[in-house]
PDB file of N, CA and C in Angstrom:
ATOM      1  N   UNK A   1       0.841  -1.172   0.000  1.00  0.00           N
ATOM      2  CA  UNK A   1       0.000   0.000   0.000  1.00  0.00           C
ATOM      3  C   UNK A   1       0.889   1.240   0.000  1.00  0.00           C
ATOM      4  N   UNK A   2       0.282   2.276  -0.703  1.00  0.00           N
ATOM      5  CA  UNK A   2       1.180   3.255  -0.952  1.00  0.00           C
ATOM      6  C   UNK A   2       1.242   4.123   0.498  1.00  0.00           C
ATOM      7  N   UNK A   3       2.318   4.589   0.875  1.00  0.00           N
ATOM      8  CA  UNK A   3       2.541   5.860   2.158  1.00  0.00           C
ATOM      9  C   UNK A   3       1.865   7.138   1.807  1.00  0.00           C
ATOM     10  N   UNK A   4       0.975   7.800   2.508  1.00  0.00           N
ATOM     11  CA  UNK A   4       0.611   8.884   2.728  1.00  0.00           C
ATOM     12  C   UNK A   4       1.493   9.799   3.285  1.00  0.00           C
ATOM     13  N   UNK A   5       1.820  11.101   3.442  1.00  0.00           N
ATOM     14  CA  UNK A   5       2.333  11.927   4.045  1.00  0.00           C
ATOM     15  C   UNK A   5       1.016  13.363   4.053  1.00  0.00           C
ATOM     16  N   UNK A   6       1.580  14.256   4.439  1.00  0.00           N
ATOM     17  CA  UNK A   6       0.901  16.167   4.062  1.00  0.00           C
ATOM     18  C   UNK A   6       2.531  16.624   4.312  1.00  0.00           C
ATOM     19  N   UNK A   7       2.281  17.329   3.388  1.00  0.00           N
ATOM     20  CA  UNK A   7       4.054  18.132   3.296  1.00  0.00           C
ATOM     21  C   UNK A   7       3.310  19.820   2.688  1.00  0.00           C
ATOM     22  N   UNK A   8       3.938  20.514   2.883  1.00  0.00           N
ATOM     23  CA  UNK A   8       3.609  22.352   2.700  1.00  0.00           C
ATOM     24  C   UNK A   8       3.557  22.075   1.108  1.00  0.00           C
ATOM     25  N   UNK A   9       2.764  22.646   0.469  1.00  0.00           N
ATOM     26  CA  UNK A   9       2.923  22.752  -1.396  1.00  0.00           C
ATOM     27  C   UNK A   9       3.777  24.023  -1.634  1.00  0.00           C
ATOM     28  N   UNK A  10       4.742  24.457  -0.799  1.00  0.00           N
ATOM     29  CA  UNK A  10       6.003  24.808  -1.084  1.00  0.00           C
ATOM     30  C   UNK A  10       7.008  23.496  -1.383  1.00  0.00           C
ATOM     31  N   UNK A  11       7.077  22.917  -0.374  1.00  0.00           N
ATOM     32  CA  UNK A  11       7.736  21.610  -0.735  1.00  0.00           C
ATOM     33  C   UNK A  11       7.412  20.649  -2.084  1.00  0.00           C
ATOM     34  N   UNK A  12       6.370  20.681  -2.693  1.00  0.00           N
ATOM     35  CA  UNK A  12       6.000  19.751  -3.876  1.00  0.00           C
ATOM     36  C   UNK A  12       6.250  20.785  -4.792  1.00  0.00           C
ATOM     37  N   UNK A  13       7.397  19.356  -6.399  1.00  0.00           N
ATOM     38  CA  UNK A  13       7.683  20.058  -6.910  1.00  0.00           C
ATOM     39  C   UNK A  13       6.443  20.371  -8.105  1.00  0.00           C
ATOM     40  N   UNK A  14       7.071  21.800  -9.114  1.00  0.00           N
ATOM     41  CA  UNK A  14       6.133  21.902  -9.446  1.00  0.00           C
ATOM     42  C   UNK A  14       5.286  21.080 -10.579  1.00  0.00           C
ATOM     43  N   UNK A  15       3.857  21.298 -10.947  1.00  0.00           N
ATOM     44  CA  UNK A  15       3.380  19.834 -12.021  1.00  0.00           C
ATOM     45  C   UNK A  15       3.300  19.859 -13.123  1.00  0.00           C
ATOM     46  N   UNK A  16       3.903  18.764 -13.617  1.00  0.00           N
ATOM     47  CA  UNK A  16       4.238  19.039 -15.085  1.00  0.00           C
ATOM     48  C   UNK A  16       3.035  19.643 -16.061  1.00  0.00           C
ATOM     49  N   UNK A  17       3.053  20.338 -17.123  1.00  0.00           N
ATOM     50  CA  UNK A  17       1.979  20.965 -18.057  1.00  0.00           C
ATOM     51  C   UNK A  17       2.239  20.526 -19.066  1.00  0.00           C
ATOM     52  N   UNK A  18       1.518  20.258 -20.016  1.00  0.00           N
ATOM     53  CA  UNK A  18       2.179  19.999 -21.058  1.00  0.00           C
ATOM     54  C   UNK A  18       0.737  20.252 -21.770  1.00  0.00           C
ATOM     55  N   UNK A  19       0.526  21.837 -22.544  1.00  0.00           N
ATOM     56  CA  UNK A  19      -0.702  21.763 -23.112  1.00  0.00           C
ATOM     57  C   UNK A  19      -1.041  20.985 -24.716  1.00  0.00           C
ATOM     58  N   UNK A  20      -1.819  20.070 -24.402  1.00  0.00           N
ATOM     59  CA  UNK A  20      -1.892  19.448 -25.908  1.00  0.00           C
ATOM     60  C   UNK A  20      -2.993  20.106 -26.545  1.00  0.00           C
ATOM     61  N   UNK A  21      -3.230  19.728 -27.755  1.00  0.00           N
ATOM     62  CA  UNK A  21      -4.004  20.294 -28.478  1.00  0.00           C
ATOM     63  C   UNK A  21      -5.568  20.549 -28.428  1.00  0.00           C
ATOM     64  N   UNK A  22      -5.846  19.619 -27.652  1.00  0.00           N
ATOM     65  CA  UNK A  22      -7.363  18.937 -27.288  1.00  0.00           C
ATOM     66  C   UNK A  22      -7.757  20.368 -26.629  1.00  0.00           C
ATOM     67  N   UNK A  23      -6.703  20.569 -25.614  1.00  0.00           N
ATOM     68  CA  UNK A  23      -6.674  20.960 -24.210  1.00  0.00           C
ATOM     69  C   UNK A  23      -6.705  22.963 -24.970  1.00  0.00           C
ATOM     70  N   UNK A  24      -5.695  22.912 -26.244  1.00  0.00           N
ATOM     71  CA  UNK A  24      -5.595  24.293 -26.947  1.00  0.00           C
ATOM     72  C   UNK A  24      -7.004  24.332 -27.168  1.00  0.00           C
ATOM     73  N   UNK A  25      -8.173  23.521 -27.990  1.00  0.00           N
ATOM     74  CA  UNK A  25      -9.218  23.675 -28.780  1.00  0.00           C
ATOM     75  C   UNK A  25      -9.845  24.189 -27.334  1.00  0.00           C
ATOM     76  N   UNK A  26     -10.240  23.807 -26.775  1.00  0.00           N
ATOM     77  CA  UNK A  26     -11.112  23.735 -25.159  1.00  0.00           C
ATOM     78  C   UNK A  26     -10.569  25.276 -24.528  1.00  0.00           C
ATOM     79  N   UNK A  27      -9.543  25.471 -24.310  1.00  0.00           N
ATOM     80  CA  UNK A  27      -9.247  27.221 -24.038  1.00  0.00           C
ATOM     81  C   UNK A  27      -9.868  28.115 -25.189  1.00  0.00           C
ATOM     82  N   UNK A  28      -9.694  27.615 -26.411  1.00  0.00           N
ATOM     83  CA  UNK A  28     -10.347  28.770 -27.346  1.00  0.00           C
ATOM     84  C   UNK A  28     -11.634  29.001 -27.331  1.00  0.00           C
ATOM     85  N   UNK A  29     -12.368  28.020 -27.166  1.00  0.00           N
ATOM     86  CA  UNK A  29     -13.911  27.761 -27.363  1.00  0.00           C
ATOM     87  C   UNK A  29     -14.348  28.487 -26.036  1.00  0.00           C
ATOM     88  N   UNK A  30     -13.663  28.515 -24.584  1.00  0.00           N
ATOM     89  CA  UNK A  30     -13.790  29.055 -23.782  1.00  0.00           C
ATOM     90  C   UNK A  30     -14.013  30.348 -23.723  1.00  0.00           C
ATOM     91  N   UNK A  31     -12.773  30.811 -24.484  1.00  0.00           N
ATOM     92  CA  UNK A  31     -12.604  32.237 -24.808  1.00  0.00           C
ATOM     93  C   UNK A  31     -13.819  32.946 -25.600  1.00  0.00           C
ATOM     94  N   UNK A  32     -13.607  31.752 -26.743  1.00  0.00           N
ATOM     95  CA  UNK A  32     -15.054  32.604 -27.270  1.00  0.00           C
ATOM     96  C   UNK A  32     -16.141  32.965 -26.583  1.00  0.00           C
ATOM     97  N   UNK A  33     -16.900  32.031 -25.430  1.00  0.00           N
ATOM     98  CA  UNK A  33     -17.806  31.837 -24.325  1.00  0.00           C
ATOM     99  C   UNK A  33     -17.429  33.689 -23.916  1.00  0.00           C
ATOM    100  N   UNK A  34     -16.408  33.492 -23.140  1.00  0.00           N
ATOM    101  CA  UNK A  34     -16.261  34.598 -22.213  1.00  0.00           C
ATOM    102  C   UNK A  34     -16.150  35.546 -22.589  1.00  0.00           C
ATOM    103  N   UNK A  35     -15.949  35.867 -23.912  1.00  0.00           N
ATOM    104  CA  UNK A  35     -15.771  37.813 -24.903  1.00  0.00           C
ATOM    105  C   UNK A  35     -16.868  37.772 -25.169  1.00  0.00           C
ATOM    106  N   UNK A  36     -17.937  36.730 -24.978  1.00  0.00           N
ATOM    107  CA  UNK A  36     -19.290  37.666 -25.181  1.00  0.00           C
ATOM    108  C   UNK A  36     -20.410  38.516 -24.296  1.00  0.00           C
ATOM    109  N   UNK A  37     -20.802  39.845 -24.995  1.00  0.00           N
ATOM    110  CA  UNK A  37     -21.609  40.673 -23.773  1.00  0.00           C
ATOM    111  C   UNK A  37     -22.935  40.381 -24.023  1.00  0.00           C
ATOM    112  N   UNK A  38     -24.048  40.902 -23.404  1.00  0.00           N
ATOM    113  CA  UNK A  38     -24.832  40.691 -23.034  1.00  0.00           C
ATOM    114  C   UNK A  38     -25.895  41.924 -24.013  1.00  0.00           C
ATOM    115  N   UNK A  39     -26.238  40.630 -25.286  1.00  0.00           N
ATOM    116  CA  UNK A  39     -26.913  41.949 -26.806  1.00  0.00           C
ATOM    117  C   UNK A  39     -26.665  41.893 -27.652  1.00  0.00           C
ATOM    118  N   UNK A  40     -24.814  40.749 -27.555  1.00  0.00           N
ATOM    119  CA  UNK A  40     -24.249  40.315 -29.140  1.00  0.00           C
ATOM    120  C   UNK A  40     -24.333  39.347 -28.987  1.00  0.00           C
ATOM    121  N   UNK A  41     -23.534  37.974 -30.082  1.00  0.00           N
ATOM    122  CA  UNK A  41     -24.017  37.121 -30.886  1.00  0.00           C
ATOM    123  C   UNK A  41     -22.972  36.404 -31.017  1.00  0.00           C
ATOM    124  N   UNK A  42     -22.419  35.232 -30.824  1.00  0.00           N
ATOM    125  CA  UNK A  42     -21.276  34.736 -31.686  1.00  0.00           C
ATOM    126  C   UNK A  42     -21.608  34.110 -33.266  1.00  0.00           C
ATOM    127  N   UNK A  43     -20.458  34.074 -33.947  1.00  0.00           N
ATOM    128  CA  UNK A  43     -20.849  33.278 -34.906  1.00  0.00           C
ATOM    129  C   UNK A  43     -19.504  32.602 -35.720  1.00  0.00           C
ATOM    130  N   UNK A  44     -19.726  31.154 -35.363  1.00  0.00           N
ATOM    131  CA  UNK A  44     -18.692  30.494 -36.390  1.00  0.00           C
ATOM    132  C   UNK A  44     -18.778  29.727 -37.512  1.00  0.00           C
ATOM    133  N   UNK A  45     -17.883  29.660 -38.354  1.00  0.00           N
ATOM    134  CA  UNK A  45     -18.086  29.140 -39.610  1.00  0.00           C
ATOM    135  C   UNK A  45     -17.092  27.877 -39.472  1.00  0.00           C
ATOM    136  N   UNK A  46     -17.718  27.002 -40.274  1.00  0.00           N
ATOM    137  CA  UNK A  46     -16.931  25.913 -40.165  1.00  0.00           C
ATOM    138  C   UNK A  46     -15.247  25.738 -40.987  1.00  0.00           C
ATOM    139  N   UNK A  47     -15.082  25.265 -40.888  1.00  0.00           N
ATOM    140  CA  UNK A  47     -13.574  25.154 -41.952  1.00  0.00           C
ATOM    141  C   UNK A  47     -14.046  23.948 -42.470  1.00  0.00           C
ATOM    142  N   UNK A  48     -13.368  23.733 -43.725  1.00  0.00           N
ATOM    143  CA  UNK A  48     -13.216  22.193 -44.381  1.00  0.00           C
ATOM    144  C   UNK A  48     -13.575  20.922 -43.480  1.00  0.00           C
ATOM    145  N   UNK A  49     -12.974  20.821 -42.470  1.00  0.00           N
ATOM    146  CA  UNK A  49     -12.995  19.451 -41.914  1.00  0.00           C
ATOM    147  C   UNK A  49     -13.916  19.671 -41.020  1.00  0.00           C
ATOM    148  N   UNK A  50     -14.817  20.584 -40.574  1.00  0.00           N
ATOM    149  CA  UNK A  50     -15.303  21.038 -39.560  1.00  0.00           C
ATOM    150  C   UNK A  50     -16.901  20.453 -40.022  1.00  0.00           C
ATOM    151  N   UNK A  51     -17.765  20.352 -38.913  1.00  0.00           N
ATOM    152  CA  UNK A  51     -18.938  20.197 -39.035  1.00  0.00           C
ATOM    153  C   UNK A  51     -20.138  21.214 -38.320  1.00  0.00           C
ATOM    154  N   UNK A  52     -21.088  22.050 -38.825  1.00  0.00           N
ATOM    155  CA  UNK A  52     -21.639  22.955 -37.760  1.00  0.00           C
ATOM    156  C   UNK A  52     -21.686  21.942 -36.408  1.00  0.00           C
ATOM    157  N   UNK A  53     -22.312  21.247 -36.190  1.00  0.00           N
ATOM    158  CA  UNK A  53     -22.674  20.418 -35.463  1.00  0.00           C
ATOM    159  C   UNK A  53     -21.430  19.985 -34.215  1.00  0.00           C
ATOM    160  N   UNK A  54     -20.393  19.730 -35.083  1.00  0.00           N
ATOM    161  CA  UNK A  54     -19.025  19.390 -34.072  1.00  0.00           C
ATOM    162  C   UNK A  54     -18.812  21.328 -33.225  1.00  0.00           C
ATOM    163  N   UNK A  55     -18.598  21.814 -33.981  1.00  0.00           N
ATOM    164  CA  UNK A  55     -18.970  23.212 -33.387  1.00  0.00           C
ATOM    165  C   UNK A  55     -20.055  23.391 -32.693  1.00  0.00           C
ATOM    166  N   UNK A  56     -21.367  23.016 -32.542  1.00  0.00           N
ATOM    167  CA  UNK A  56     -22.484  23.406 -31.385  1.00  0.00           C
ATOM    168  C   UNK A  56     -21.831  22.094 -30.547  1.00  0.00           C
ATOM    169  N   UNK A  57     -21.263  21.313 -30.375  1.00  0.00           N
ATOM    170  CA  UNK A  57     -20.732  20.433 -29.816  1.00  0.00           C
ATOM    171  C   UNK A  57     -19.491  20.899 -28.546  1.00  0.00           C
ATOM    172  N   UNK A  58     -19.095  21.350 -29.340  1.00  0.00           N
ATOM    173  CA  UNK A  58     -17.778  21.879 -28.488  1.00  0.00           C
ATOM    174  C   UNK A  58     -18.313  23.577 -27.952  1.00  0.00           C
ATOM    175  N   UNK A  59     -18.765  24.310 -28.409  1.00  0.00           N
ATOM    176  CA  UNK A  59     -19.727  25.876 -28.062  1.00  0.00           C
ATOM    177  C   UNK A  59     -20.379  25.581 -26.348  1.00  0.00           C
ATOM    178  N   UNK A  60     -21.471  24.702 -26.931  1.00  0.00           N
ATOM    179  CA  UNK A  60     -22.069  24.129 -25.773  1.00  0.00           C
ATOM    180  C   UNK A  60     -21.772  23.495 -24.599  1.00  0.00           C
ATOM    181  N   UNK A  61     -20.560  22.861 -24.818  1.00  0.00           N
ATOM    182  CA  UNK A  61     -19.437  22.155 -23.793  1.00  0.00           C
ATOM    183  C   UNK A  61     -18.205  23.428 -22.846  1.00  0.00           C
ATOM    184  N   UNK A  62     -18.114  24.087 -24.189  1.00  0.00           N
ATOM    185  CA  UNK A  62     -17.438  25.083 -23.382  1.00  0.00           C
ATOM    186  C   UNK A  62     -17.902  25.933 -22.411  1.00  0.00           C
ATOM    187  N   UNK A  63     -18.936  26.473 -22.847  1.00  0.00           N
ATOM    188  CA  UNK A  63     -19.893  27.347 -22.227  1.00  0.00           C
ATOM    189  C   UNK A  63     -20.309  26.615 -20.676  1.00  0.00           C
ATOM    190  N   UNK A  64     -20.875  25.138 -20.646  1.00  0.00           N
ATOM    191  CA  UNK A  64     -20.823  24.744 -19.897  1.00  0.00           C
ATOM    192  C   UNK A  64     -19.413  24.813 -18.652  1.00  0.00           C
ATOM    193  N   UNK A  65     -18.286  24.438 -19.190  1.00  0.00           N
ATOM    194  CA  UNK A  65     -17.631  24.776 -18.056  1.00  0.00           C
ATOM    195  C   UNK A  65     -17.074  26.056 -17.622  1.00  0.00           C
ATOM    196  N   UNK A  66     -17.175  26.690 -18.579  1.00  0.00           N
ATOM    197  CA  UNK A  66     -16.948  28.339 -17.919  1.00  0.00           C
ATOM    198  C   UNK A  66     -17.944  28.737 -17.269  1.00  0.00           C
ATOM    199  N   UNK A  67     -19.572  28.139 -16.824  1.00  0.00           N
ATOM    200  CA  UNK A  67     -20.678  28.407 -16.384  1.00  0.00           C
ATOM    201  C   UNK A  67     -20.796  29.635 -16.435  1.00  0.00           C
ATOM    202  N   UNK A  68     -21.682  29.635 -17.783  1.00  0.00           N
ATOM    203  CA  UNK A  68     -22.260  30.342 -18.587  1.00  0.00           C
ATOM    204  C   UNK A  68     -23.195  29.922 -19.731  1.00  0.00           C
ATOM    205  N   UNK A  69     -24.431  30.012 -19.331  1.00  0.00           N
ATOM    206  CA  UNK A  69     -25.179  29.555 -20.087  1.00  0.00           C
ATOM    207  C   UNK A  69     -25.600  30.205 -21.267  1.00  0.00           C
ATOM    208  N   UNK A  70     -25.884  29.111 -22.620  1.00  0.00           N
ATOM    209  CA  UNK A  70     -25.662  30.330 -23.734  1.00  0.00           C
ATOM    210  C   UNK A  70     -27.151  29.584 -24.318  1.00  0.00           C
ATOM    211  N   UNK A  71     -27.326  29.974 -25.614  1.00  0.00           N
ATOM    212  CA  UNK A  71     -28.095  29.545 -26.561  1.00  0.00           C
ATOM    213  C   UNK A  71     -27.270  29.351 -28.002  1.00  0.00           C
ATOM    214  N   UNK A  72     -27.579  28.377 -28.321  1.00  0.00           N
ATOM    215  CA  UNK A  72     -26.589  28.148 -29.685  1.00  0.00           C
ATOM    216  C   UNK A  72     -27.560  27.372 -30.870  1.00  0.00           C
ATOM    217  N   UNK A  73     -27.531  27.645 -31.703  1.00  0.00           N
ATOM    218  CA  UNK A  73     -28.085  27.331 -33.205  1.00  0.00           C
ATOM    219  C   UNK A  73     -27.628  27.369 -34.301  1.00  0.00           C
ATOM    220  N   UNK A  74     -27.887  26.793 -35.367  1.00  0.00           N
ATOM    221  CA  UNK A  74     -27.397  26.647 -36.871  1.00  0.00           C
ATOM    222  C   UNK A  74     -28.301  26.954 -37.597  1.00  0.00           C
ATOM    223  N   UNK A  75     -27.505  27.696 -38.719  1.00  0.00           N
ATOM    224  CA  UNK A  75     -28.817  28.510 -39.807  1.00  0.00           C
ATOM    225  C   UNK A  75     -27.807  28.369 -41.034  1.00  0.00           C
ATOM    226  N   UNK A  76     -28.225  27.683 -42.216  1.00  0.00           N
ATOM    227  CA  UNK A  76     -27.571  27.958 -43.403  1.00  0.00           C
ATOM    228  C   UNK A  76     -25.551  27.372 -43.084  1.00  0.00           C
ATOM    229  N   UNK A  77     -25.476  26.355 -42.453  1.00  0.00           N
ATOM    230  CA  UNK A  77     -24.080  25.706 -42.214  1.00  0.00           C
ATOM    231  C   UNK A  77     -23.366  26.585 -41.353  1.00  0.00           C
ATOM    232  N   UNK A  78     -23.672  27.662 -40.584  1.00  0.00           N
ATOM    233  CA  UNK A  78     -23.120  28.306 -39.196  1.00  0.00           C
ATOM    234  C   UNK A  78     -23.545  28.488 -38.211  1.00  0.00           C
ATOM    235  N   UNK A  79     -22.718  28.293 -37.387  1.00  0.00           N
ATOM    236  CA  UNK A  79     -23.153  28.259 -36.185  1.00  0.00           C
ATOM    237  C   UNK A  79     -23.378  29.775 -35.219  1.00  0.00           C
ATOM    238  N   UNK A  80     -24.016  29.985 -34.367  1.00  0.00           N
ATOM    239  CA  UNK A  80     -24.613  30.992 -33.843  1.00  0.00           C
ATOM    240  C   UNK A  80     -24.622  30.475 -32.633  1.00  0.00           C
ATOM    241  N   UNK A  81     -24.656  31.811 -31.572  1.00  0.00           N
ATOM    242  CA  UNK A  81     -24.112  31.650 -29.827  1.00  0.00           C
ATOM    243  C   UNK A  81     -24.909  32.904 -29.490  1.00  0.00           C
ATOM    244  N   UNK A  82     -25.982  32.768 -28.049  1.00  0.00           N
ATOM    245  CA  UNK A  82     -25.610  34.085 -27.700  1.00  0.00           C
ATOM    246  C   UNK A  82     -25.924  33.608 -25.865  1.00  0.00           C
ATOM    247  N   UNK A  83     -25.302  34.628 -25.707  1.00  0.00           N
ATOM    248  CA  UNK A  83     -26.261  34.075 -23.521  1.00  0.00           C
ATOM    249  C   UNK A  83     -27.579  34.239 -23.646  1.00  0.00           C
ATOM    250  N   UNK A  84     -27.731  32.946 -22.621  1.00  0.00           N
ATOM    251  CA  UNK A  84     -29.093  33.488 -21.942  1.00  0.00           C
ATOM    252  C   UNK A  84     -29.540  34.761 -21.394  1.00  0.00           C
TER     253      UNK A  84
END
């Protein structure tokens, strides 16, 4: 069985980061969440490999953990955001 200790988190060194890409997509989508005010609108367009859908996918997920609730929809292959 493994040993327990409590030691000061001065003493622990520090933890490794290593941002991967997953982790890049998930900060941006965040970002988008959080630059919006309260009267505007987001709106993304897909790229080539992109699907509206994978976009209200990830919009909706983000939003969720920045708790912030939004409204999101597709009209004509883009996607659309705004808060509640």
């Amino acid at each position: 069985m493994a040993e327990f200790s409590v030691i000061p988190s001065s003493q622990a060194p520090p933890m490794p980061y290593k941002k991967t890409a997953i982790a890049r997509r998930m900060a941006q989508y965040e970002s988008y969440v959080l630059t919006l005010k309260s009267g505007s609108a987001g709106k993304l367009v897909p790229e080539r490999a992109e699907t509206p859908r994978a976009l209200l996918i990830r919009i909706r997920r983000a939003a969720t953990r920045v708790g912030k609730p939004i409204h999101a929809w597709q009209a004509d292959g883009v996607v659309y955001f705004r808060l509640r």
